[in-house]
PDB file of N, CA and C in Angstrom:
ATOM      1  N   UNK A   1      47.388  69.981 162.359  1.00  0.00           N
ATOM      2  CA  UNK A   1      48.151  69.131 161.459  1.00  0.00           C
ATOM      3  C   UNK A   1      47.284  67.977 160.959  1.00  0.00           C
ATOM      4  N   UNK A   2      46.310  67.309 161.639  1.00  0.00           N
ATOM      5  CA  UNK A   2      45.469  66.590 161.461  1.00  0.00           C
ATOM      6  C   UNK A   2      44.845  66.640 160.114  1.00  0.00           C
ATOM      7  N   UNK A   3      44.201  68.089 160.291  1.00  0.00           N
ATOM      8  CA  UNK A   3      43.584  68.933 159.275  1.00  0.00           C
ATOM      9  C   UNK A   3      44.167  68.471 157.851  1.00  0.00           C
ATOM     10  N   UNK A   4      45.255  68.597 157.859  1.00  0.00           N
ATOM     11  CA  UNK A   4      45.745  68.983 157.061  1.00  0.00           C
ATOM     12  C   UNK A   4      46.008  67.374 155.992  1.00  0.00           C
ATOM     13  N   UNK A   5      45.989  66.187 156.845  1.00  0.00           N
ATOM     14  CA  UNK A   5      46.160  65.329 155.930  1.00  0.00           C
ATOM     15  C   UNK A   5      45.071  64.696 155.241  1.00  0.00           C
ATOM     16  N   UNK A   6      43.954  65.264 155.865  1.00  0.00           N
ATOM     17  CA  UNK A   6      42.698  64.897 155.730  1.00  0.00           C
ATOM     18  C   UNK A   6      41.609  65.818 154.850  1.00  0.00           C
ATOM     19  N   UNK A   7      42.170  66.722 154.343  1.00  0.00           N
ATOM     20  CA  UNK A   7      42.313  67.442 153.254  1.00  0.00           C
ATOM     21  C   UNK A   7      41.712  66.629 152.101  1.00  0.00           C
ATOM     22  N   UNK A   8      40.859  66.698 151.713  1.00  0.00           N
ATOM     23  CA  UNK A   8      40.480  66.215 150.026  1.00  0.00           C
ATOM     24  C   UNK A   8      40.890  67.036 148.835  1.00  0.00           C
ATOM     25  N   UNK A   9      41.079  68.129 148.630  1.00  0.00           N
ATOM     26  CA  UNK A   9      41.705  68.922 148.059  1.00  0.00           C
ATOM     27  C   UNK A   9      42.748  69.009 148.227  1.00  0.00           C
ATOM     28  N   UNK A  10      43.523  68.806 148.938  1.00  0.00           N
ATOM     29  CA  UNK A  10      45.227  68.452 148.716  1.00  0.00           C
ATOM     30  C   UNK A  10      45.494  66.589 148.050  1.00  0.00           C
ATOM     31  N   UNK A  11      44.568  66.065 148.654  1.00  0.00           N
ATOM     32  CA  UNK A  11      44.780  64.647 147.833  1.00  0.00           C
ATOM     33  C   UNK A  11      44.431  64.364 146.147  1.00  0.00           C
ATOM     34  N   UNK A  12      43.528  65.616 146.097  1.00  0.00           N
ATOM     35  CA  UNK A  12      43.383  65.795 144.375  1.00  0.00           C
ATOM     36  C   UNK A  12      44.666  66.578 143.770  1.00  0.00           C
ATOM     37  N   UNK A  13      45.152  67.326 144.861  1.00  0.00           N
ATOM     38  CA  UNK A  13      46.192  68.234 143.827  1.00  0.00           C
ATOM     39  C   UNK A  13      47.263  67.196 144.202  1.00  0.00           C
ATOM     40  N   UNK A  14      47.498  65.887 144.769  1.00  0.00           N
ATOM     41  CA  UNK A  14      48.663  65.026 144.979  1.00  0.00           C
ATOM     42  C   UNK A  14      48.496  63.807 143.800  1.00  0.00           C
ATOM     43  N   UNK A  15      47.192  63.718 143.449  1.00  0.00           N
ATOM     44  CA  UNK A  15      46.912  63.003 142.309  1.00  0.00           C
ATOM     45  C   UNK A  15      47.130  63.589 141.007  1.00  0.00           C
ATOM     46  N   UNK A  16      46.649  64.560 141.020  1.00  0.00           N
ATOM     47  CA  UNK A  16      46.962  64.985 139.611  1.00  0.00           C
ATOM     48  C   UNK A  16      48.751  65.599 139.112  1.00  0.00           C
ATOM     49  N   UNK A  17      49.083  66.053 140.382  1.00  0.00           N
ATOM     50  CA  UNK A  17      50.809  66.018 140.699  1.00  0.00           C
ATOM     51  C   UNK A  17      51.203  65.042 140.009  1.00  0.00           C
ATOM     52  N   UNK A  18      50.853  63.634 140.169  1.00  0.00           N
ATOM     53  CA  UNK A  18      52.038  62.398 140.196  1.00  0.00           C
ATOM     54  C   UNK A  18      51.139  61.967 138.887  1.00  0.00           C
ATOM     55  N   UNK A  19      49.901  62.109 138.766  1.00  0.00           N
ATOM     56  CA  UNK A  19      49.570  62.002 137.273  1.00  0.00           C
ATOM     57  C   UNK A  19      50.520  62.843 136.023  1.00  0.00           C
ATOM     58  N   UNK A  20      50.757  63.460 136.421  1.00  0.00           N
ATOM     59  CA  UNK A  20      51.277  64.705 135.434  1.00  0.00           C
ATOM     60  C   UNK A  20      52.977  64.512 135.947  1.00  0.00           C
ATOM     61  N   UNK A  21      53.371  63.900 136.848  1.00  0.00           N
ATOM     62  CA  UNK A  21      54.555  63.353 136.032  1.00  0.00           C
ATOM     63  C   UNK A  21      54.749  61.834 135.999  1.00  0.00           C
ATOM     64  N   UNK A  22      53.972  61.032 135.909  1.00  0.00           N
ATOM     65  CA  UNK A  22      53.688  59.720 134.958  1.00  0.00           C
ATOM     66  C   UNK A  22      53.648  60.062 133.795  1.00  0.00           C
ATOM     67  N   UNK A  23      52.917  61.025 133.011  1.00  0.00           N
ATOM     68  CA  UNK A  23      52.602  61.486 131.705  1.00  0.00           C
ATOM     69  C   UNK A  23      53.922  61.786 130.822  1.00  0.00           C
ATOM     70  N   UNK A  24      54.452  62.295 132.169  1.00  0.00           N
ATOM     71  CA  UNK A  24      55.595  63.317 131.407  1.00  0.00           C
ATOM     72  C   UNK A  24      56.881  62.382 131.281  1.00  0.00           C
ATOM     73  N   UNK A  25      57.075  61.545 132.372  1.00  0.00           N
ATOM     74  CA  UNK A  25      57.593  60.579 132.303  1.00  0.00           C
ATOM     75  C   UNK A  25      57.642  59.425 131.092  1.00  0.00           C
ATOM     76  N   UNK A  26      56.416  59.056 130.773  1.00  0.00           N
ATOM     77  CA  UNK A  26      55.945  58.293 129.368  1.00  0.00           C
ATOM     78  C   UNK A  26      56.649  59.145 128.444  1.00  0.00           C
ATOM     79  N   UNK A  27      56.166  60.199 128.256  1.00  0.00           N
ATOM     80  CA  UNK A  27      56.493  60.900 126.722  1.00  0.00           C
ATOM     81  C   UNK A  27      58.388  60.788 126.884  1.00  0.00           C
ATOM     82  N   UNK A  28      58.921  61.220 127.812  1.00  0.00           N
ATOM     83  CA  UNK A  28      60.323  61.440 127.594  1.00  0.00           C
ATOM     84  C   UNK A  28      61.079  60.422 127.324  1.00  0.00           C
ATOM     85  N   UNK A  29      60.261  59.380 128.038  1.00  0.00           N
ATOM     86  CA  UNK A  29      60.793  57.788 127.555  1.00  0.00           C
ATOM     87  C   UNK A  29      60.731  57.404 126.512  1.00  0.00           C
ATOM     88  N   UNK A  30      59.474  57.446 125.823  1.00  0.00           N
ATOM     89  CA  UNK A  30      59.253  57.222 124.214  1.00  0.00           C
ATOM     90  C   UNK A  30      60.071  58.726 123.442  1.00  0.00           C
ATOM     91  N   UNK A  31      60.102  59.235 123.294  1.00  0.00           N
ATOM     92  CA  UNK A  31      60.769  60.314 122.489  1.00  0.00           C
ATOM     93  C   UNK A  31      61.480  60.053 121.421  1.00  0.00           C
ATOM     94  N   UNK A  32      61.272  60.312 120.223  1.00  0.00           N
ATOM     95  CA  UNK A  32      61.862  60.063 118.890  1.00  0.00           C
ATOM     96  C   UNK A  32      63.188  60.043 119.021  1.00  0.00           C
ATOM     97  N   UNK A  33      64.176  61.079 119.511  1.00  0.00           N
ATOM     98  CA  UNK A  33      65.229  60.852 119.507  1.00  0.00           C
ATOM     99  C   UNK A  33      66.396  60.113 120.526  1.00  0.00           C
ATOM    100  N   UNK A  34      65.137  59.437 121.496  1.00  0.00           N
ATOM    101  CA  UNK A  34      66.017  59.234 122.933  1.00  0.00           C
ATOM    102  C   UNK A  34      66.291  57.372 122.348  1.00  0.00           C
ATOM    103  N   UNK A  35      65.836  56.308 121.461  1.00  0.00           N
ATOM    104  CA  UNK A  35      66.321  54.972 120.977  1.00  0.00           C
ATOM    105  C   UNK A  35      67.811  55.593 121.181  1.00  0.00           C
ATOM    106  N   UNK A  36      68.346  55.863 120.487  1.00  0.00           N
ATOM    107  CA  UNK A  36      70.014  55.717 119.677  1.00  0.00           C
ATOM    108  C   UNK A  36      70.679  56.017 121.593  1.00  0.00           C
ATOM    109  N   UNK A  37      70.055  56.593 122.222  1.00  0.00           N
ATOM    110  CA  UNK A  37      70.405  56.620 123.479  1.00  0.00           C
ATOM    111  C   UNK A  37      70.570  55.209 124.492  1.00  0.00           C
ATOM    112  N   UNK A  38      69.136  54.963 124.289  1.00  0.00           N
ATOM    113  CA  UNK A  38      69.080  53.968 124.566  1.00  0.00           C
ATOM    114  C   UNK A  38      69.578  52.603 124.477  1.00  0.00           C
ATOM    115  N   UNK A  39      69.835  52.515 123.397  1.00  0.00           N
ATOM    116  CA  UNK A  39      70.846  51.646 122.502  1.00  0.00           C
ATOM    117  C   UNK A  39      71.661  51.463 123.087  1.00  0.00           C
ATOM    118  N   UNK A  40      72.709  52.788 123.222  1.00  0.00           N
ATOM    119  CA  UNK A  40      74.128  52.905 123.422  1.00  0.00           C
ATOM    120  C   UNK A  40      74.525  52.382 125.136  1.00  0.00           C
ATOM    121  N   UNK A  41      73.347  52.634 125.635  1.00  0.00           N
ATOM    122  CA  UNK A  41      73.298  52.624 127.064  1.00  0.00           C
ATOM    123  C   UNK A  41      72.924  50.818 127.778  1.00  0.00           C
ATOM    124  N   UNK A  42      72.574  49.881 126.935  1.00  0.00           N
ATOM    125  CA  UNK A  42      72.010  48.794 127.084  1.00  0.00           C
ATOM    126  C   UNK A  42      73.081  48.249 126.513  1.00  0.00           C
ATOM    127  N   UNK A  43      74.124  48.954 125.621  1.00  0.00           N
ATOM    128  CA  UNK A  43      75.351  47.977 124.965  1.00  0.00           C
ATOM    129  C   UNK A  43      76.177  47.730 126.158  1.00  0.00           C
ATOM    130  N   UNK A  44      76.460  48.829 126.994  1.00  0.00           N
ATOM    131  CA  UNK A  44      77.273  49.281 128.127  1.00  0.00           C
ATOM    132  C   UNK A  44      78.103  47.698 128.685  1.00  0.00           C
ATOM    133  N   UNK A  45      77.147  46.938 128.992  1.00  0.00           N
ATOM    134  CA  UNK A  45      77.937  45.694 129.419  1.00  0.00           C
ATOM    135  C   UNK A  45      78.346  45.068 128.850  1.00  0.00           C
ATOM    136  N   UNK A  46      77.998  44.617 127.639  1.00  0.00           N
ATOM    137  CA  UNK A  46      78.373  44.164 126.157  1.00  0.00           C
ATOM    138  C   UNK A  46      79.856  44.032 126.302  1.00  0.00           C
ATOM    139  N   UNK A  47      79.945  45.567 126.106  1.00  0.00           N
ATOM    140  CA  UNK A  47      81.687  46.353 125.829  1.00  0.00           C
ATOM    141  C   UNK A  47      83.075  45.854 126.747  1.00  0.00           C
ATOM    142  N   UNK A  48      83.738  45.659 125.735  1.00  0.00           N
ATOM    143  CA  UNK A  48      85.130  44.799 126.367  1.00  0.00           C
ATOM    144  C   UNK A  48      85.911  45.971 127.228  1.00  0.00           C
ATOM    145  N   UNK A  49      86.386  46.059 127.998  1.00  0.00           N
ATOM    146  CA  UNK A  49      87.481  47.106 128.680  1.00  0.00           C
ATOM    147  C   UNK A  49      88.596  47.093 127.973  1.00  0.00           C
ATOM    148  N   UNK A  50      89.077  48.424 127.142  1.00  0.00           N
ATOM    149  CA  UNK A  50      90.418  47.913 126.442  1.00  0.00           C
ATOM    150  C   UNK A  50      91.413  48.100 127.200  1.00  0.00           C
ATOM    151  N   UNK A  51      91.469  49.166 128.480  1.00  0.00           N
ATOM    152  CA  UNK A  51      91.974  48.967 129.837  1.00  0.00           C
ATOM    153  C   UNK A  51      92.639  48.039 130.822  1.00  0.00           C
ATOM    154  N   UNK A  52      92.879  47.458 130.274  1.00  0.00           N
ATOM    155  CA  UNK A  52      93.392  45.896 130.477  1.00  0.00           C
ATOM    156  C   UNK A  52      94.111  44.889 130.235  1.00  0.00           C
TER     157      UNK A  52
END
Protein backbone atom coordinates (compact mmCIF):
# COMPACT_ATOMS: atom_id res chain seq x y z
CA UNK A 1 0.00 0.00 0.00
CA UNK A 2 2.94 2.14 0.63
CA UNK A 3 3.84 1.54 -2.93
CA UNK A 4 1.20 2.72 -4.04
CA UNK A 5 1.06 6.34 -2.76
CA UNK A 6 4.38 6.90 -3.69
CA UNK A 7 3.74 6.26 -7.15
CA UNK A 8 4.85 9.17 -9.51
CA UNK A 9 2.77 8.06 -12.18
CA UNK A 10 -0.35 7.98 -10.37
CA UNK A 11 0.42 11.60 -9.07
CA UNK A 12 0.70 12.70 -12.81
CA UNK A 13 -2.49 10.95 -13.76
CA UNK A 14 -4.08 12.84 -10.35
CA UNK A 15 -2.78 16.08 -11.82
CA UNK A 16 -3.81 16.01 -15.00
CA UNK A 17 -7.36 14.44 -13.60
CA UNK A 18 -8.13 17.66 -11.61
CA UNK A 19 -6.45 19.73 -14.38
CA UNK A 20 -8.96 18.54 -16.82
CA UNK A 21 -11.73 19.21 -14.63
CA UNK A 22 -10.64 22.82 -13.70
CA UNK A 23 -10.69 23.28 -17.53
CA UNK A 24 -13.90 21.88 -17.90
CA UNK A 25 -15.17 23.55 -15.09
CA UNK A 26 -14.00 27.15 -16.58
CA UNK A 27 -15.59 26.53 -19.92
CA UNK A 28 -19.11 25.49 -18.42
CA UNK A 29 -19.02 28.48 -16.28
CA UNK A 30 -18.32 30.91 -19.01
CA UNK A 31 -20.67 29.34 -21.62
CA UNK A 32 -22.59 31.59 -23.96
CA UNK A 33 -25.77 30.50 -22.93
CA UNK A 34 -25.41 29.83 -19.13
CA UNK A 35 -25.56 34.43 -18.19
CA UNK A 36 -29.53 34.48 -18.52
CA UNK A 37 -29.07 31.54 -15.96
CA UNK A 38 -27.13 33.11 -14.03
CA UNK A 39 -29.00 36.15 -13.82
CA UNK A 40 -32.09 34.51 -12.84
CA UNK A 41 -30.32 32.66 -10.10
CA UNK A 42 -28.51 35.81 -8.33
CA UNK A 43 -32.12 37.61 -8.53
CA UNK A 44 -33.35 34.67 -6.24
CA UNK A 45 -33.12 36.84 -3.04
CA UNK A 46 -34.14 39.96 -4.59
CA UNK A 47 -37.71 38.27 -5.09
CA UNK A 48 -40.63 39.14 -2.80
CA UNK A 49 -42.63 35.86 -1.59
CA UNK A 50 -46.13 36.42 -2.92
CA UNK A 51 -46.91 33.56 -0.41
CA UNK A 52 -47.64 35.66 2.21
Amino acid sequence: MKHFFADADLGLIGLLFFFAFFCVTVLWTFRPGGKKTYVEHGDIPLKEKDDE
